[in-house]
C-alpha atoms as a PDB file:
ATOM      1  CA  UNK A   1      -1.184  22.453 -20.329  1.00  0.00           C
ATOM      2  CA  UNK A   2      -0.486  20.962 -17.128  1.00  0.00           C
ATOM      3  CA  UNK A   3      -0.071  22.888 -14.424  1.00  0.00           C
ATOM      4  CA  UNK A   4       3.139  22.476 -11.518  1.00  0.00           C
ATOM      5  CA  UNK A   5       1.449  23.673  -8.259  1.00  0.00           C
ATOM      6  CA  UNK A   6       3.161  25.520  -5.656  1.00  0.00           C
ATOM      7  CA  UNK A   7       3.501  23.666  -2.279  1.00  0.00           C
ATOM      8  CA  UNK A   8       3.638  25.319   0.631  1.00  0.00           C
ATOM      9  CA  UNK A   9       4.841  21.908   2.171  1.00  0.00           C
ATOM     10  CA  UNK A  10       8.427  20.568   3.683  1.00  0.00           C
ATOM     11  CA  UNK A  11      11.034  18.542   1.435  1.00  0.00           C
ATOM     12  CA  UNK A  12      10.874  15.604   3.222  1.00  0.00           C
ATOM     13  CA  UNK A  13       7.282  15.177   2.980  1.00  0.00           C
ATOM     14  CA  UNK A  14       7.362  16.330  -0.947  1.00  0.00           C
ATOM     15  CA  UNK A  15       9.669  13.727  -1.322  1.00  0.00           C
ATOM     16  CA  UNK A  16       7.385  10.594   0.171  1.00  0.00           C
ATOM     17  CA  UNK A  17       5.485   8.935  -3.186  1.00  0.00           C
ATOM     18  CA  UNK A  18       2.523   8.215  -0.270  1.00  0.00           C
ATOM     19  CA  UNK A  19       2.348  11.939   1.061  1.00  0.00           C
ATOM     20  CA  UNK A  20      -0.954  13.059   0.805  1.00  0.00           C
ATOM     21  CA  UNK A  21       0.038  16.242  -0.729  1.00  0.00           C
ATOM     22  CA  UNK A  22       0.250  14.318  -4.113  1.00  0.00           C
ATOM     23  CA  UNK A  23      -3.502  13.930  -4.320  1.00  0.00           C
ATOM     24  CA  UNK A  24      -3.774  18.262  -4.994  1.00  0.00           C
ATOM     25  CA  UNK A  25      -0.855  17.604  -8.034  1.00  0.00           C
ATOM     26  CA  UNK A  26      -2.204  17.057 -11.827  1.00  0.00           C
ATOM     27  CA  UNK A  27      -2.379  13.391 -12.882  1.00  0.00           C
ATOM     28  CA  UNK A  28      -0.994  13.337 -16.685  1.00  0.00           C
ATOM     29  CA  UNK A  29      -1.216   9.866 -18.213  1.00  0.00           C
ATOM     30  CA  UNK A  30       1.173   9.168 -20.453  1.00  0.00           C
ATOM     31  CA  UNK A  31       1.289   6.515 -22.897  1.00  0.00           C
ATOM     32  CA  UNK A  32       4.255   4.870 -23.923  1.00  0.00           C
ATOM     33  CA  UNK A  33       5.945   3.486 -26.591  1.00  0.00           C
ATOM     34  CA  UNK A  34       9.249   1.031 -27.782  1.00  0.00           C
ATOM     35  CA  UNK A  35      13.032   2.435 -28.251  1.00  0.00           C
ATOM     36  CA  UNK A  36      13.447   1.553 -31.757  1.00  0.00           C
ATOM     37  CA  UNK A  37      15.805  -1.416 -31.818  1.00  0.00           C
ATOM     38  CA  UNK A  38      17.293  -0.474 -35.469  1.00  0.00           C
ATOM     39  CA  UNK A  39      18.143   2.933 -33.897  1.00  0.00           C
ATOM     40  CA  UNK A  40      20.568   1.134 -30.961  1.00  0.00           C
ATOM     41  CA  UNK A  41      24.103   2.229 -31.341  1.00  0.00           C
ATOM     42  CA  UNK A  42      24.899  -1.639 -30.042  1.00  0.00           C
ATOM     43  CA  UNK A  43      25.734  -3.590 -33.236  1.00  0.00           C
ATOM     44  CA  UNK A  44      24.459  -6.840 -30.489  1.00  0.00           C
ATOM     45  CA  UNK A  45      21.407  -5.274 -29.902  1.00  0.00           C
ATOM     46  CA  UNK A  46      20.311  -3.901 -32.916  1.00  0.00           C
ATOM     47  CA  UNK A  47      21.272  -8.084 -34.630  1.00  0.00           C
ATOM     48  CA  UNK A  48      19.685 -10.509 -31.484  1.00  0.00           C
ATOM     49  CA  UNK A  49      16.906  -8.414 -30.252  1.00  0.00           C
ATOM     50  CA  UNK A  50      13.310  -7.905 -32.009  1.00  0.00           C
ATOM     51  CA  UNK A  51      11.572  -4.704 -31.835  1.00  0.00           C
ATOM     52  CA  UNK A  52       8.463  -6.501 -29.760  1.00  0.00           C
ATOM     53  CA  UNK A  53      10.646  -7.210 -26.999  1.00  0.00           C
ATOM     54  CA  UNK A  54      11.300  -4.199 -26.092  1.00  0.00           C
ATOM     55  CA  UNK A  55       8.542  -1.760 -24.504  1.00  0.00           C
ATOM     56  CA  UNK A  56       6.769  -3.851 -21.405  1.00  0.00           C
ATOM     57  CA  UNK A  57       5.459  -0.552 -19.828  1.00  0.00           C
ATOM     58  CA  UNK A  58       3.126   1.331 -21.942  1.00  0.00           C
ATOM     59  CA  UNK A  59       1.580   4.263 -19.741  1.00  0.00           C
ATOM     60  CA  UNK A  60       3.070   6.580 -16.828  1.00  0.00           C
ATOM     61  CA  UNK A  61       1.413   8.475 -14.571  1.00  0.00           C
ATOM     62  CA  UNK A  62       3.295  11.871 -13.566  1.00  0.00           C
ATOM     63  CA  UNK A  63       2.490  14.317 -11.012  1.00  0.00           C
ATOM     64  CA  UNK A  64       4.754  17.280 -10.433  1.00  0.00           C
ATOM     65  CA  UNK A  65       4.715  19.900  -7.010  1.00  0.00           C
ATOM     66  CA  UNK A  66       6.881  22.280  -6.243  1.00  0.00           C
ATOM     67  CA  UNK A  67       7.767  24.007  -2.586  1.00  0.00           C
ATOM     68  CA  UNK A  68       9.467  27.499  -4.074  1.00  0.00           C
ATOM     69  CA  UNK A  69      12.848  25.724  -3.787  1.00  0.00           C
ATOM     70  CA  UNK A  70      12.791  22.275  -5.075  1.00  0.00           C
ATOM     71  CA  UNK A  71      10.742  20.553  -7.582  1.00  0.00           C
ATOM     72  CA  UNK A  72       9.333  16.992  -7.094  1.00  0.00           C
ATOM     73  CA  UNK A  73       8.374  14.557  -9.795  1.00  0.00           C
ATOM     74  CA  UNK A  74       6.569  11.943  -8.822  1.00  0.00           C
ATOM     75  CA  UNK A  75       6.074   8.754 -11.620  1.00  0.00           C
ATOM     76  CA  UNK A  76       4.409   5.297 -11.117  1.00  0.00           C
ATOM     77  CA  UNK A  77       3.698   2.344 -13.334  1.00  0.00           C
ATOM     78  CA  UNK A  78       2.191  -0.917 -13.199  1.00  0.00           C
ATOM     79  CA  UNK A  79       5.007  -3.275 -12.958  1.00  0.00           C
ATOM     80  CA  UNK A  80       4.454  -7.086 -11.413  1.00  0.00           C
ATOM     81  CA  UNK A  81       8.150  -7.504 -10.038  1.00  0.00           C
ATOM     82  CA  UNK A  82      10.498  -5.435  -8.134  1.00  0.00           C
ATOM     83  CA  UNK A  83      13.418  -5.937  -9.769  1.00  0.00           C
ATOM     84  CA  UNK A  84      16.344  -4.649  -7.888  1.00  0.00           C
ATOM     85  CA  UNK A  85      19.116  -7.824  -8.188  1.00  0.00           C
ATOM     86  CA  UNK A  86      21.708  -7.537 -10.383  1.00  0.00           C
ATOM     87  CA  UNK A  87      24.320  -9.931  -9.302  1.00  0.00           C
ATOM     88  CA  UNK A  88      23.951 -12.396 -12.063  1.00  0.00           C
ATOM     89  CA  UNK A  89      24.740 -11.054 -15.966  1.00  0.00           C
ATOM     90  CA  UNK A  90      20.829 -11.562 -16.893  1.00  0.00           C
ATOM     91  CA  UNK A  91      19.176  -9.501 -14.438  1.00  0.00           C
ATOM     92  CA  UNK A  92      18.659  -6.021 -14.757  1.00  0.00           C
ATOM     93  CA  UNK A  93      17.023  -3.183 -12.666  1.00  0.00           C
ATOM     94  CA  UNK A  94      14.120  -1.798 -12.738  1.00  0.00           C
ATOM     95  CA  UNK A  95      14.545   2.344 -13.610  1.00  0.00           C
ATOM     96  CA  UNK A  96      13.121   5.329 -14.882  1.00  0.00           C
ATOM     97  CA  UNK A  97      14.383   8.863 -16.288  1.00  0.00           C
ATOM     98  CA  UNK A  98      12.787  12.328 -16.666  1.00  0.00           C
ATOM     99  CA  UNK A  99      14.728  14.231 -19.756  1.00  0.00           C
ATOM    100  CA  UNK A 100      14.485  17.965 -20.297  1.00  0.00           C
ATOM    101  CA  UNK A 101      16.020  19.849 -23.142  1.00  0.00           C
ATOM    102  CA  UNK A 102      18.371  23.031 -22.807  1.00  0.00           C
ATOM    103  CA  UNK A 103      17.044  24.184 -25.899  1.00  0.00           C
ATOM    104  CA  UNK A 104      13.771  24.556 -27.625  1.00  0.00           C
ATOM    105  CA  UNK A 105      14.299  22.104 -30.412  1.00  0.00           C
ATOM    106  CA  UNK A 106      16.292  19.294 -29.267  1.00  0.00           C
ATOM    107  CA  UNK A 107      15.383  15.658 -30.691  1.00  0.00           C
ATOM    108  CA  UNK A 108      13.787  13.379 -28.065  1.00  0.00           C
ATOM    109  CA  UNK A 109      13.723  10.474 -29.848  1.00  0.00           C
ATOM    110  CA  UNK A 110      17.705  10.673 -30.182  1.00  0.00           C
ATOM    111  CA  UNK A 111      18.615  12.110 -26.553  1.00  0.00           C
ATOM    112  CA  UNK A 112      19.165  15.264 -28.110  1.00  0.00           C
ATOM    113  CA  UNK A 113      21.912  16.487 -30.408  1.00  0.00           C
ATOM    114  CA  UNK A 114      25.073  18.370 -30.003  1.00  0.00           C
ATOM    115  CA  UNK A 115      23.431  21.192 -31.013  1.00  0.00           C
ATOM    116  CA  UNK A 116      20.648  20.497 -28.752  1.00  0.00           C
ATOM    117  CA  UNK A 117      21.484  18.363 -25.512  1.00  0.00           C
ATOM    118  CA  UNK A 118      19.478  17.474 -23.141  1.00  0.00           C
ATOM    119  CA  UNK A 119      19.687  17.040 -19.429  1.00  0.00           C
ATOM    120  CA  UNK A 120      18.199  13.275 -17.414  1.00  0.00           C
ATOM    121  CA  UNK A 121      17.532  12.359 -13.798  1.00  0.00           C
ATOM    122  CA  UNK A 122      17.906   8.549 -14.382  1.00  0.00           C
ATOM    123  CA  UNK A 123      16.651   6.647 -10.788  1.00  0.00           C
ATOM    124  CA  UNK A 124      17.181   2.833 -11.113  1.00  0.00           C
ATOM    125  CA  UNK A 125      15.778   0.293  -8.003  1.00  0.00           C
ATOM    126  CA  UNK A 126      19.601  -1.071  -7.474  1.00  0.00           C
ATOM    127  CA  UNK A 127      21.240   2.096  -6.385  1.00  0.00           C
ATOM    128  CA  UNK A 128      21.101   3.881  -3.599  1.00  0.00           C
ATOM    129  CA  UNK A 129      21.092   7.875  -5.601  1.00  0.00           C
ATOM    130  CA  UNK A 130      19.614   8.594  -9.010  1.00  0.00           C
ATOM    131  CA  UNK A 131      22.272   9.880 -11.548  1.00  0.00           C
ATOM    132  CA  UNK A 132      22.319  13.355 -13.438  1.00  0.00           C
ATOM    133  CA  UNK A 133      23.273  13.260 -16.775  1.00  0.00           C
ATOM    134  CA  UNK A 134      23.914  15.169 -20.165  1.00  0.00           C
ATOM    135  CA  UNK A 135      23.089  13.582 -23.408  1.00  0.00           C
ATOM    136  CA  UNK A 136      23.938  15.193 -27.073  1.00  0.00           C
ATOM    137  CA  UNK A 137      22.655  12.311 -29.065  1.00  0.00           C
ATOM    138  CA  UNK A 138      22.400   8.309 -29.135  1.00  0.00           C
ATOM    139  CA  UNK A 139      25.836   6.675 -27.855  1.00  0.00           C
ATOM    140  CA  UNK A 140      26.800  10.011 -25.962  1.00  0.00           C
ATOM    141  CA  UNK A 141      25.400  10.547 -22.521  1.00  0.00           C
ATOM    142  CA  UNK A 142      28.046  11.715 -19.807  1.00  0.00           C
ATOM    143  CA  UNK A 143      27.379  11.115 -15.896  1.00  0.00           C
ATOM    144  CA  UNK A 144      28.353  14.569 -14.140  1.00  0.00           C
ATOM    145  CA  UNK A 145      30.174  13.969 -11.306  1.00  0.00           C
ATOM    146  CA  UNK A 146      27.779  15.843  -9.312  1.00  0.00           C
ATOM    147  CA  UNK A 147      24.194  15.054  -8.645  1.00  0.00           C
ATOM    148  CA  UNK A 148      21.180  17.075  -7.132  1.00  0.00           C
ATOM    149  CA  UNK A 149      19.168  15.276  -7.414  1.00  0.00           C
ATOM    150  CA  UNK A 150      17.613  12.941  -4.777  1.00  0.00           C
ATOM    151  CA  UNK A 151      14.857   9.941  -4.872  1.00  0.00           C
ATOM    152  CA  UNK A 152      12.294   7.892  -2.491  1.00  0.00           C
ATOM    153  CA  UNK A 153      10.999   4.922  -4.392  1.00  0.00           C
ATOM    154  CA  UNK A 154       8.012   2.304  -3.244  1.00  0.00           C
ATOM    155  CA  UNK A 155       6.890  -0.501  -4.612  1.00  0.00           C
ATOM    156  CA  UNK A 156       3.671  -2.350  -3.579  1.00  0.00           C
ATOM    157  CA  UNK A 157       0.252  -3.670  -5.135  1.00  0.00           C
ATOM    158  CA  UNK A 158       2.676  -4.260  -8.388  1.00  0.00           C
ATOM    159  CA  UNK A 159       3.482  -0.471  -8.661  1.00  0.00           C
ATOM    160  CA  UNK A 160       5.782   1.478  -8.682  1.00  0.00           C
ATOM    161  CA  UNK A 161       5.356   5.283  -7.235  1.00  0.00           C
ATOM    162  CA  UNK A 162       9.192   7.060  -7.455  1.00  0.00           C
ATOM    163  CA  UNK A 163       9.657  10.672  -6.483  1.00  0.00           C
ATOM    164  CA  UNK A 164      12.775  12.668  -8.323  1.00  0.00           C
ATOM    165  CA  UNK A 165      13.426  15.961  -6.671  1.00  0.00           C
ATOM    166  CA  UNK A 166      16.105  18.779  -7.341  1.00  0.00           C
ATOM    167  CA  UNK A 167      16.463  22.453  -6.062  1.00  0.00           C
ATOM    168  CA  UNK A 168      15.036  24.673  -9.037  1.00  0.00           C
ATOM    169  CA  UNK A 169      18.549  26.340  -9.473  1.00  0.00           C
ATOM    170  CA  UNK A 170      21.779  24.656  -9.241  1.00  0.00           C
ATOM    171  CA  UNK A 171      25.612  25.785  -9.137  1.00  0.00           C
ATOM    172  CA  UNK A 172      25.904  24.392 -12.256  1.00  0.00           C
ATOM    173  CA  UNK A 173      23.061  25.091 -15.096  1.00  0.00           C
ATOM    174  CA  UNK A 174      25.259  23.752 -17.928  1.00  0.00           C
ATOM    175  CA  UNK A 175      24.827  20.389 -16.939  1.00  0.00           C
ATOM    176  CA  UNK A 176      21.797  20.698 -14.981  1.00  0.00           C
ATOM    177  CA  UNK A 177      18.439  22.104 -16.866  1.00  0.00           C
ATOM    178  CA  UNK A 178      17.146  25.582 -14.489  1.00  0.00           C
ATOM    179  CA  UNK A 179      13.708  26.063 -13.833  1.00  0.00           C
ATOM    180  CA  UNK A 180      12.193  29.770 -13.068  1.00  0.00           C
ATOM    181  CA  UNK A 181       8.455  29.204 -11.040  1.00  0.00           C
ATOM    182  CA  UNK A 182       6.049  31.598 -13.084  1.00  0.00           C
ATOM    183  CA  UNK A 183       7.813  29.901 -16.776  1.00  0.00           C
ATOM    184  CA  UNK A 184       7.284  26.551 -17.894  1.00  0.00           C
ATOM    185  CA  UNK A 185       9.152  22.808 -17.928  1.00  0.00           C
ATOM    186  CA  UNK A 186       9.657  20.514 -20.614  1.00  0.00           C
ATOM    187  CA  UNK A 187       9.977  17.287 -20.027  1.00  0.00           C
ATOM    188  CA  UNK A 188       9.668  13.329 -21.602  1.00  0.00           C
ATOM    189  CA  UNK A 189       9.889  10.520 -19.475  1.00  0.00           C
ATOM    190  CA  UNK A 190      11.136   6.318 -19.760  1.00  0.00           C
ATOM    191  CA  UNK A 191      10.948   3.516 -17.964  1.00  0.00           C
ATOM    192  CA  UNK A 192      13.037   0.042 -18.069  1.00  0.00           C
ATOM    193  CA  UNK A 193      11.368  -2.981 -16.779  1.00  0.00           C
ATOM    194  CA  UNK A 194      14.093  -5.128 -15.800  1.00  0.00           C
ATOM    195  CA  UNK A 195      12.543  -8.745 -15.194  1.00  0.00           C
ATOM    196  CA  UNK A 196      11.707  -8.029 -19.361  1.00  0.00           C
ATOM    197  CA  UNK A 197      15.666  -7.701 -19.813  1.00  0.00           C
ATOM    198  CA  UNK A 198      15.361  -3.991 -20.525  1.00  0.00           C
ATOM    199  CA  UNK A 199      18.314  -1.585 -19.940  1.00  0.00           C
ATOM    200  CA  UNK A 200      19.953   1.293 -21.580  1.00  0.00           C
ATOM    201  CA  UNK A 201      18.371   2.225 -24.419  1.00  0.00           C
ATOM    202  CA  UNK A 202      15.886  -0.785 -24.304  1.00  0.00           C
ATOM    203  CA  UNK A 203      12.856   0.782 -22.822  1.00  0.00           C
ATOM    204  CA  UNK A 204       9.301   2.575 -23.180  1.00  0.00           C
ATOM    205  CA  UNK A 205       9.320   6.361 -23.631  1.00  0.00           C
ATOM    206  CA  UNK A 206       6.853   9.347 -24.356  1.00  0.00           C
ATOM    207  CA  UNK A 207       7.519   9.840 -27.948  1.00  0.00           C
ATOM    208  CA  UNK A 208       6.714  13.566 -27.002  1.00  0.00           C
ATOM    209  CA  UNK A 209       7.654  15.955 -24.769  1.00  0.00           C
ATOM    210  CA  UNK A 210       4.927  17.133 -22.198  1.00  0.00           C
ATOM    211  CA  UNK A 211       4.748  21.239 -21.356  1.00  0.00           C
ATOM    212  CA  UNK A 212       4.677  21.918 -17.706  1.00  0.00           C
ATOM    213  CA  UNK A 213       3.602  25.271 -16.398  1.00  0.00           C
ATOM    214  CA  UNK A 214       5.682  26.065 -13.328  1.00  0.00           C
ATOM    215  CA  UNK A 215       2.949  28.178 -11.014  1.00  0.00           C
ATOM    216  CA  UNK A 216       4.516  31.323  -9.028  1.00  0.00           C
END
């Protein structure tokens, strides 16, 4: 299990995806895999797009640190463009999300249930703060109108590095997943490559979630 090592190290330097400090994190590569198209809630999706158009980025590498107060994920992906115009109805962003469930069993492959939501920290390269939102199944997720989380994004060498950070606890733990250091973090990750007309629930994704242990 991948360990989330304690950082004795400012926010602001956490938060750079060039910071040294990310070389003493674990590297987890990730492969990736398609949304399935038949499972779109879009009725246009689901009839005018094929299921091998969807799914341009097929492995993520994630490092995770934390300070004692904050925890930092940091994600990059090979990606030839930086797609960040949006101006015209056929482009779309480039983005990616980190999900994490409020309960044990919640389905990834759906965004959760309403049994079983889940909470996402969805960055996208055309805006200037990530969102925070709560999903309880395909068709359902809700933006809360208050974010903690923050984001520093680079893209160079046809890569993209992107850091996602949030304080541990938060005012508000019913929309926003807590995380206790000495416990552990679940988490699954996507990624929308927007030059390969990917956006909502066209993307890649870790058909699995990944077990974090959060060091004391």
């Amino acid at each position: 299990m991948p360990r989330i090592r304690k950082a004795a190290v400012e926010k602001e330097t956490l938060l750079d995806p060039r910071a040294g400090v990310w070389r003493e994190a674990d590297a987890v590569k990730l492969p990736l895999q398609p949304t399935p198209v038949a499972m779109q809630p879009s009725d246009y999706i689901r009839e005018t797009y094929e299921q091998g158009a969807v799914g341009a980025v097929q492995e993520l590498e994630v490092r995770v640190l934390h300070n004692g107060s904050e925890i930092f994920f940091r994600l990059e992906w090979p990606d030839p463009t930086r797609d960040v115009d949006v101006s015209e109805a056929h482009r779309f962003a480039d983005g990616v999300a980190v999900m994490f469930p409020f309960g044990e069993d919640a389905p990834l492959v759906t965004m959760g249930s309403p049994a079983q939501p889940v909470n996402q920290w969805h960055w996208r390269a055309d805006l200037e703060k990530p969102y925070n939102l709560t999903t309880a199944g395909l068709g359902t997720t809700y933006r809360t109108p208050e974010s903690f989380v923050e984001a520093k994004a680079v893209w160079e060498g046809g890569r993209w590095a992107v850091v996602l950070a949030r304080p541990l606890q938060t005012p508000d733990p019913d929309n926003h997943v807590p995380f206790t250091p000495g416990g552990t973090v679940k988490a699954a990750f996507c990624v929308w490559e927007g030059s390969h007309q990917e956006r909502a629930g066209l993307k890649s994704y870790s058909p699995t979630w990944t077990e974090f242990t959060l060091e004391a």
